[in-house]
C-alpha atoms as a PDB file:
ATOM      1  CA  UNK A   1      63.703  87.586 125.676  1.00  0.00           C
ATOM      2  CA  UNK A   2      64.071  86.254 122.001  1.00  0.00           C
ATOM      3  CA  UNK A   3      62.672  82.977 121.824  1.00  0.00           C
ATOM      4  CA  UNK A   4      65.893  81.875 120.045  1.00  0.00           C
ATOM      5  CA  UNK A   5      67.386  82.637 123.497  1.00  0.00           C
ATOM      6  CA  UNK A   6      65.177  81.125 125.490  1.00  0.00           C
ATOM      7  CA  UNK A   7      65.835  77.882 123.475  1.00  0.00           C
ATOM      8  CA  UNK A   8      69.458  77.926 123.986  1.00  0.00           C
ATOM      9  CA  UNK A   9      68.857  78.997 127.977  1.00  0.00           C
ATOM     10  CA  UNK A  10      66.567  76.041 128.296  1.00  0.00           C
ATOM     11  CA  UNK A  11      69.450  73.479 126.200  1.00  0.00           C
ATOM     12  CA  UNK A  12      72.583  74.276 128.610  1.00  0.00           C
ATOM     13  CA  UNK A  13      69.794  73.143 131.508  1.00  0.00           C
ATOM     14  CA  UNK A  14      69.902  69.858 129.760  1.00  0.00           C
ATOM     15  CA  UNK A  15      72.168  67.127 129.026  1.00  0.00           C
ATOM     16  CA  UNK A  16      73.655  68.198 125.962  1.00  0.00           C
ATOM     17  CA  UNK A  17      73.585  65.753 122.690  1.00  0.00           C
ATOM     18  CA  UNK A  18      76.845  64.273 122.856  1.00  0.00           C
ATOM     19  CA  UNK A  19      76.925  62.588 126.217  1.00  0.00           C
ATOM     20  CA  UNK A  20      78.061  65.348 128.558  1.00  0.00           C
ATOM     21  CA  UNK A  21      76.093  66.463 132.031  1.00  0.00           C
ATOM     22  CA  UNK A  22      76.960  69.787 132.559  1.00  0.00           C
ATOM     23  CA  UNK A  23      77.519  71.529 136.194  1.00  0.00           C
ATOM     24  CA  UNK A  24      74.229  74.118 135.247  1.00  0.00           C
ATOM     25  CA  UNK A  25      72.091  70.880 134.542  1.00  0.00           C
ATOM     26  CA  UNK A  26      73.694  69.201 138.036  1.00  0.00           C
ATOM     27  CA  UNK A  27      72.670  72.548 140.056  1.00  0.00           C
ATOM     28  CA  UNK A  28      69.190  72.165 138.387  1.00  0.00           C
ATOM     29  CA  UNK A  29      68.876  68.519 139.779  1.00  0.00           C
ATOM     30  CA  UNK A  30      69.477  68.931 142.872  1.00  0.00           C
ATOM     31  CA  UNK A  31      68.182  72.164 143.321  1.00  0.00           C
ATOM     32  CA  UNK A  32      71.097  74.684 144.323  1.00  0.00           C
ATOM     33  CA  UNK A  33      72.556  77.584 142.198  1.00  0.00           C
ATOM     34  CA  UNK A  34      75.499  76.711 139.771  1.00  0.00           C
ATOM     35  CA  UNK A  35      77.690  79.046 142.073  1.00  0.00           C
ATOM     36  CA  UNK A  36      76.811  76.642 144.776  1.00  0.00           C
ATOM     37  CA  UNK A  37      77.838  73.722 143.266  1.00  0.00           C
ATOM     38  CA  UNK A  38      81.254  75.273 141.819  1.00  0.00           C
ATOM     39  CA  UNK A  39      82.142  76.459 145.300  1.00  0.00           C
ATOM     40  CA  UNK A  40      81.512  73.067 146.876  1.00  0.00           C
ATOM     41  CA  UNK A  41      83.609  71.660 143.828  1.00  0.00           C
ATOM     42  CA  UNK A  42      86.558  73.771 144.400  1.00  0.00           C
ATOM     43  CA  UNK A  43      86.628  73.176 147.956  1.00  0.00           C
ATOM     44  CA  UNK A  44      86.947  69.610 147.283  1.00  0.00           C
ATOM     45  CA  UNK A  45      89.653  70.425 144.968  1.00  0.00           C
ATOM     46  CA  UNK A  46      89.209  67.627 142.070  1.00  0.00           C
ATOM     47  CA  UNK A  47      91.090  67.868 139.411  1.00  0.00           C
ATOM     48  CA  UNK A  48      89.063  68.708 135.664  1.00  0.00           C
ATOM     49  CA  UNK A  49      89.894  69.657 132.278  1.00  0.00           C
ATOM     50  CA  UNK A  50      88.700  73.063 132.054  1.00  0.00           C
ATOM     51  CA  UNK A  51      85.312  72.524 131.548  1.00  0.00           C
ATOM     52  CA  UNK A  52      82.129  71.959 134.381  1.00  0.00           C
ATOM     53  CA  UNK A  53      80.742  69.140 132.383  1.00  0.00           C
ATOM     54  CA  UNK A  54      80.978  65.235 132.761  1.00  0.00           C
ATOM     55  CA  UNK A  55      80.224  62.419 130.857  1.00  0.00           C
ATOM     56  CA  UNK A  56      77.038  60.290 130.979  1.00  0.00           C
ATOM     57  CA  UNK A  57      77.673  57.406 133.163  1.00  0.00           C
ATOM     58  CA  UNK A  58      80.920  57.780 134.333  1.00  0.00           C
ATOM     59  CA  UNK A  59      82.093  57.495 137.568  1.00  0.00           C
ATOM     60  CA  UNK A  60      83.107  60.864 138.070  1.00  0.00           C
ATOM     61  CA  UNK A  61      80.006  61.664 137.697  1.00  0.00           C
ATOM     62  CA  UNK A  62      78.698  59.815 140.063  1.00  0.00           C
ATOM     63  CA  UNK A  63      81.083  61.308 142.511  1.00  0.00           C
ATOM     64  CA  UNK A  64      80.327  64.841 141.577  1.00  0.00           C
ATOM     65  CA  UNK A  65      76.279  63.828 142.205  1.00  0.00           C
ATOM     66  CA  UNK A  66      77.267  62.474 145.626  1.00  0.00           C
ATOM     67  CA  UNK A  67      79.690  65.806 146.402  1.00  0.00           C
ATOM     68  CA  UNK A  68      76.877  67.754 145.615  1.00  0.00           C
ATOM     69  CA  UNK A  69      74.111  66.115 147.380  1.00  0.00           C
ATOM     70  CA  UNK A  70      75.719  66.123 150.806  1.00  0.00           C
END
């Protein structure tokens, strides 16, 4: 692998620059695959704008975390 790509892998892992937590960085935390956490996400049915990614500090997030973790 390119190490251009493995810079970019390693980014979406991390919170991104502008204040977002994505779903891939989420599964990281807690340990369990991104596929994981969608599932459990969709099962709970919540409501989104398209995207797997929340922002820094908001309480959404913090539900999300807590879906997650259980």
């Amino acid at each position: 692998m390119s190490e251009t790509k493995k810079r970019a892998k390693k980014n979406i892992v991390t919170k991104a620059d502008d204040g977002v937590v994505t779903l891939r960085a989420l599964a990281s935390e807690l340990k369990i695959t991104p596929r994981a956490a969608r599932i459990k996400l969709r099962a709970a049915e919540l409501k989104r704008d398209g995207l797997w990614a929340w922002k820094v500090g908001s309480a959404e997030l913090t539900k999300i975390r807590k879906l997650l973790a259980e």
